[in-house]
Every structure is written in structure tokens, then in C-alpha cells.
C-alpha atoms as a PDB file:
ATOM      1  CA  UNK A   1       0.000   0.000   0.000  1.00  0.00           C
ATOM      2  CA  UNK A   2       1.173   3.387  -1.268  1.00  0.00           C
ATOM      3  CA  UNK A   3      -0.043   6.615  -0.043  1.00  0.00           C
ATOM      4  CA  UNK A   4       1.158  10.340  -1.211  1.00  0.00           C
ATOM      5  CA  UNK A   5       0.456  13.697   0.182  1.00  0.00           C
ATOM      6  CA  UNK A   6       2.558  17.069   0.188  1.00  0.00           C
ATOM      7  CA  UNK A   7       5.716  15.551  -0.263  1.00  0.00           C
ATOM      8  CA  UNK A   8       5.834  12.588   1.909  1.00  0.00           C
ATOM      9  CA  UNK A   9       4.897   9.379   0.453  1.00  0.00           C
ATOM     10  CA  UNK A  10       4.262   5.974   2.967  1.00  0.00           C
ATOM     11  CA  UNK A  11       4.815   2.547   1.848  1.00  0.00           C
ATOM     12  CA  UNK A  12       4.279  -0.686   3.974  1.00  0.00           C
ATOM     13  CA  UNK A  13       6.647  -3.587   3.795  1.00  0.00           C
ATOM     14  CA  UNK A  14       8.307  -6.788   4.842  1.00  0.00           C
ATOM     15  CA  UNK A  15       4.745  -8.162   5.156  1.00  0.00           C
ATOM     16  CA  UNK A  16       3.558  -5.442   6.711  1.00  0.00           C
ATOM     17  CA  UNK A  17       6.194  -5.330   9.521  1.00  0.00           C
ATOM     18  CA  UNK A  18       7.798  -2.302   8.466  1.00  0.00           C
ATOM     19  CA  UNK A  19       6.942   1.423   7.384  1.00  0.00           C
ATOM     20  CA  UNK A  20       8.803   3.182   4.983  1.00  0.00           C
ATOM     21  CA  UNK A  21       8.479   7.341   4.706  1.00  0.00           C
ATOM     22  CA  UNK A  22       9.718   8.866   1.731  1.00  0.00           C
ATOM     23  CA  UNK A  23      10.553  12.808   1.998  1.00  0.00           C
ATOM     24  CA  UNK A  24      10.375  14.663  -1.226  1.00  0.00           C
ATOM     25  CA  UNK A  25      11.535  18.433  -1.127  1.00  0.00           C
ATOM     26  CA  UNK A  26      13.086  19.877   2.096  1.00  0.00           C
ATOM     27  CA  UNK A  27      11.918  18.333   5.852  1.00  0.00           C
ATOM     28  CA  UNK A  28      10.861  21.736   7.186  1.00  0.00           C
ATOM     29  CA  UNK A  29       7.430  22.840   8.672  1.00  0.00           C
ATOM     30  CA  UNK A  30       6.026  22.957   5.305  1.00  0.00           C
ATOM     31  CA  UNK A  31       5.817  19.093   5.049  1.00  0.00           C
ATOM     32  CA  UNK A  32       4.831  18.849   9.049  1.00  0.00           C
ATOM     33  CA  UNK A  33       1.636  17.699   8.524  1.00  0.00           C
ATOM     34  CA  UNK A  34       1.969  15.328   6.083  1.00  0.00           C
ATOM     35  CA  UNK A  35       4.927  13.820   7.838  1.00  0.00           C
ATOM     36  CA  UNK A  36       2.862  13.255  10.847  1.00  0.00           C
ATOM     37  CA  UNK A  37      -0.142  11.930   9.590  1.00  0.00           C
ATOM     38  CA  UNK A  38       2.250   9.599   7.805  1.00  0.00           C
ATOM     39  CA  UNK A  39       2.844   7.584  10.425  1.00  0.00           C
ATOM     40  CA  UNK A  40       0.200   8.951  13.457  1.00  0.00           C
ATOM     41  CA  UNK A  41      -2.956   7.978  10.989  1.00  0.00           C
ATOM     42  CA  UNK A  42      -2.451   4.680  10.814  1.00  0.00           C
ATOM     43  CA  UNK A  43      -4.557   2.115  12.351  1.00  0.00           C
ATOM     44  CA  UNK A  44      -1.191   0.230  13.334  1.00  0.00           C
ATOM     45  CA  UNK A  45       2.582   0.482  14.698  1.00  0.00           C
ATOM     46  CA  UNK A  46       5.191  -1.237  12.829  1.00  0.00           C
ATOM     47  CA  UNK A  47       8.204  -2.381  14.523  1.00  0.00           C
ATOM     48  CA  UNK A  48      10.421  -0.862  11.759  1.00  0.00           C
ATOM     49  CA  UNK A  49       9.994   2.570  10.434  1.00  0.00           C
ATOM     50  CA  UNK A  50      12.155   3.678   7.585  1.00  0.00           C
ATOM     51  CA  UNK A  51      12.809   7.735   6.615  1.00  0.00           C
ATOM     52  CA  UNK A  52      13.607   7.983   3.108  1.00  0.00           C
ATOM     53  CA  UNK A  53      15.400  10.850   2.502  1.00  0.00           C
ATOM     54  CA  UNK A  54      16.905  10.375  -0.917  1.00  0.00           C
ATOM     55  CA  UNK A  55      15.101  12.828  -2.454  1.00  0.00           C
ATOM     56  CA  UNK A  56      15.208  14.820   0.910  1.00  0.00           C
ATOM     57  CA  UNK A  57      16.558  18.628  -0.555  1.00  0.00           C
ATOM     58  CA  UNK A  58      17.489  19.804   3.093  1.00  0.00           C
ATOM     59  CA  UNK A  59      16.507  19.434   6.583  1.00  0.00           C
ATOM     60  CA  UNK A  60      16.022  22.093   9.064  1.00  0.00           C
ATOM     61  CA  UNK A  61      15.928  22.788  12.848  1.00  0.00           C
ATOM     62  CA  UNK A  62      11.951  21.901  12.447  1.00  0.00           C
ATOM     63  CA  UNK A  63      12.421  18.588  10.260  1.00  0.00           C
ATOM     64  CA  UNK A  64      15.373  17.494  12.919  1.00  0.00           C
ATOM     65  CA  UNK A  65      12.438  17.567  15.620  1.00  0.00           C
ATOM     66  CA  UNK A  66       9.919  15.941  13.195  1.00  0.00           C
ATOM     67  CA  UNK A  67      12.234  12.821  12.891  1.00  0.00           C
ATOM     68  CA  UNK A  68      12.594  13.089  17.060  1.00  0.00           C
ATOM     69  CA  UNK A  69       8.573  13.220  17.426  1.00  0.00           C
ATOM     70  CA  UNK A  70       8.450   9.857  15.130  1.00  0.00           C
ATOM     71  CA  UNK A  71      11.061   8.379  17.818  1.00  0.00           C
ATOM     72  CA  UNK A  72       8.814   9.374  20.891  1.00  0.00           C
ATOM     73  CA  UNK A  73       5.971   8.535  18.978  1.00  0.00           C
ATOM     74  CA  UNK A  74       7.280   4.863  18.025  1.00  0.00           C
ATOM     75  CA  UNK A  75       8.786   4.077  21.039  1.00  0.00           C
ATOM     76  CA  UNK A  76      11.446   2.311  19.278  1.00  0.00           C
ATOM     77  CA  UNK A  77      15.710   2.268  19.781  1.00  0.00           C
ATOM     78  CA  UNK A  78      18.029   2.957  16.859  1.00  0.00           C
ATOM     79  CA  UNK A  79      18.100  -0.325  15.540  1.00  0.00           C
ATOM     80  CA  UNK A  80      14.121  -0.001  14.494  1.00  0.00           C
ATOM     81  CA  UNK A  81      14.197   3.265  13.322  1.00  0.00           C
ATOM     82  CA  UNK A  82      16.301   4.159  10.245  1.00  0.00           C
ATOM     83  CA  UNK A  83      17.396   7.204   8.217  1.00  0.00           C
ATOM     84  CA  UNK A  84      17.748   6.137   4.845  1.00  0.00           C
ATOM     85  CA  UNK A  85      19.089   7.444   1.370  1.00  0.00           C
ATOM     86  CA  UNK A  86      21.277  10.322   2.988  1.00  0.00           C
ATOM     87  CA  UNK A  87      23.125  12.759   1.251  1.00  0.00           C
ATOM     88  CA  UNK A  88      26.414  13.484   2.829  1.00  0.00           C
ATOM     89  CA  UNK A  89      25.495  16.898   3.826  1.00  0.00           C
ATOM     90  CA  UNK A  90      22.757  15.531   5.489  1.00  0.00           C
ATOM     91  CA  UNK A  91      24.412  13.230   7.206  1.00  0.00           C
ATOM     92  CA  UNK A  92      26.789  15.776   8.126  1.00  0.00           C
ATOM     93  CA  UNK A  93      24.138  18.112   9.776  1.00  0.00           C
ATOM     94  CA  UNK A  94      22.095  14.516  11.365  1.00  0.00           C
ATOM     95  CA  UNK A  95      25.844  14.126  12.902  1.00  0.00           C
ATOM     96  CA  UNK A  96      26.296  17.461  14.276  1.00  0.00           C
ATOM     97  CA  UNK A  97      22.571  17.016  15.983  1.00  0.00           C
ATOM     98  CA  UNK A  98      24.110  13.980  17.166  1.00  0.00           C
ATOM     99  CA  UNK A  99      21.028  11.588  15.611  1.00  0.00           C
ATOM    100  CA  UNK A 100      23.742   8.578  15.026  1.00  0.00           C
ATOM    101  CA  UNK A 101      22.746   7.879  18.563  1.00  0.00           C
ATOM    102  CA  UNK A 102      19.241   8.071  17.999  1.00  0.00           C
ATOM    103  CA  UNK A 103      19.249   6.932  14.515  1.00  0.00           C
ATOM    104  CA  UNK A 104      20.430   3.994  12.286  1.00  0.00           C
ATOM    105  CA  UNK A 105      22.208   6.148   9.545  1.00  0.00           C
ATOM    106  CA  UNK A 106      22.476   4.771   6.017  1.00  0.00           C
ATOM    107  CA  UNK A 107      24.665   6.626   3.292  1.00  0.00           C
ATOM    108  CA  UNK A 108      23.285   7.550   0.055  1.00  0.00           C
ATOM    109  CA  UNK A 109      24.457   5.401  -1.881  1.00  0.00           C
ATOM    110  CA  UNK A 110      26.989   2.345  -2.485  1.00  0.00           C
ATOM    111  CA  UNK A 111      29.583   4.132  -4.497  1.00  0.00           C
ATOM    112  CA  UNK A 112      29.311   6.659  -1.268  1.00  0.00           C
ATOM    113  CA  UNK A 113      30.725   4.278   1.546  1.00  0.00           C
ATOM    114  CA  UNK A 114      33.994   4.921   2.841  1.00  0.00           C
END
């Protein structure tokens, strides 16, 4: 199941296990809504939720507390909750906010690892 609205687009997976959140455009208070009601309007938790931010633009000080309202809102450790599809400046500025801790950080692509 596939569902689209201002920029964030929710897809359920691994047999319904797991909830992927794609970001389109910058994570700012523009896409606030839509990224809550992403994952808050469900009838269901998952016990993996996945941020997609591959074709995440840039994040600001309001998308960084977006992603920290999913964790509260999940419940879940690092391990369950990961940060896809990440630019290296965004991984840069998730590091500085210290979200590795919070986080499981994956690069944006293969060719990218170090």
C-alpha cells in the first residue's frame, strides 16, 4: 500500500512489519503535517519505520524535531528506526545534531561508503 500527500509518500513492507516514509523536497514545517499523519494515521505500529530521505533537498531545525517526534511517537531504539538514502550533507548536519545515537544512519548510496 502506497499513499502520497505534500511531499511525503508511505509505503508498507516486509509483510507489513515495516513502514517506509519517503521525503520529497526539504523536511521543514512545510511538510509537518503530512509527515505526521504519515505515520500517526495509521490504524497500526510497525516495529520498523524507515525515513527515506533520498530525495530529501534539506533538513532544518523543524524537520530534525519531526524525525525526534516519530522516535517518541514509536517508542522504538536505533536499531528499528532508520534514516535512509542520505546525502552526505545531510548526514553531516544529522551528525552534528548527534542523531547517530538516535538513529540507524544509512549513506546515500553504495559508491558513497567509505
Amino acid at each position: 500500500m502506497t499513499e502520497q500527500s505534500d511531499g511525503v509518500q508511505t509505503v508498507v513492507s516486509d509483510g507489513g512489519e515495516a513502514l517506509t516514509i519517503q521525503v520529497t523536497g526539504a523536511l521543514d514545517v512545510e511538510r509537518y503535517r503530512a509527515f505526521r499523519q504519515a505515520y500517526s494515521q495509521r490504524a497500526r505500529t510497525y516495529t520498523r519505520y524507515r525515513v527515506d530521505l533520498s530525495a530529501c533537498t534539506g533538513i532544518d531545525s523543524s524537520g530534525l524535531g519531526m524525525l525526534l517526534i516519530l522516535r517518541d511517537y514509536t517508542g522504538l531504539g536505533r536499531d528499528a528506526l532508520l534514516l535512509s538514502g542520505c546525502s552526505p550533507a545531510l548526514r553531516q548536519t544529522l551528525s552534528y545534531a548527534n542523531f547517530e545515537q538516535l538513529f540507524t544512519i544509512e549513506r546515500h548510496s553504495p559508491a558513497d561508503r567509505h
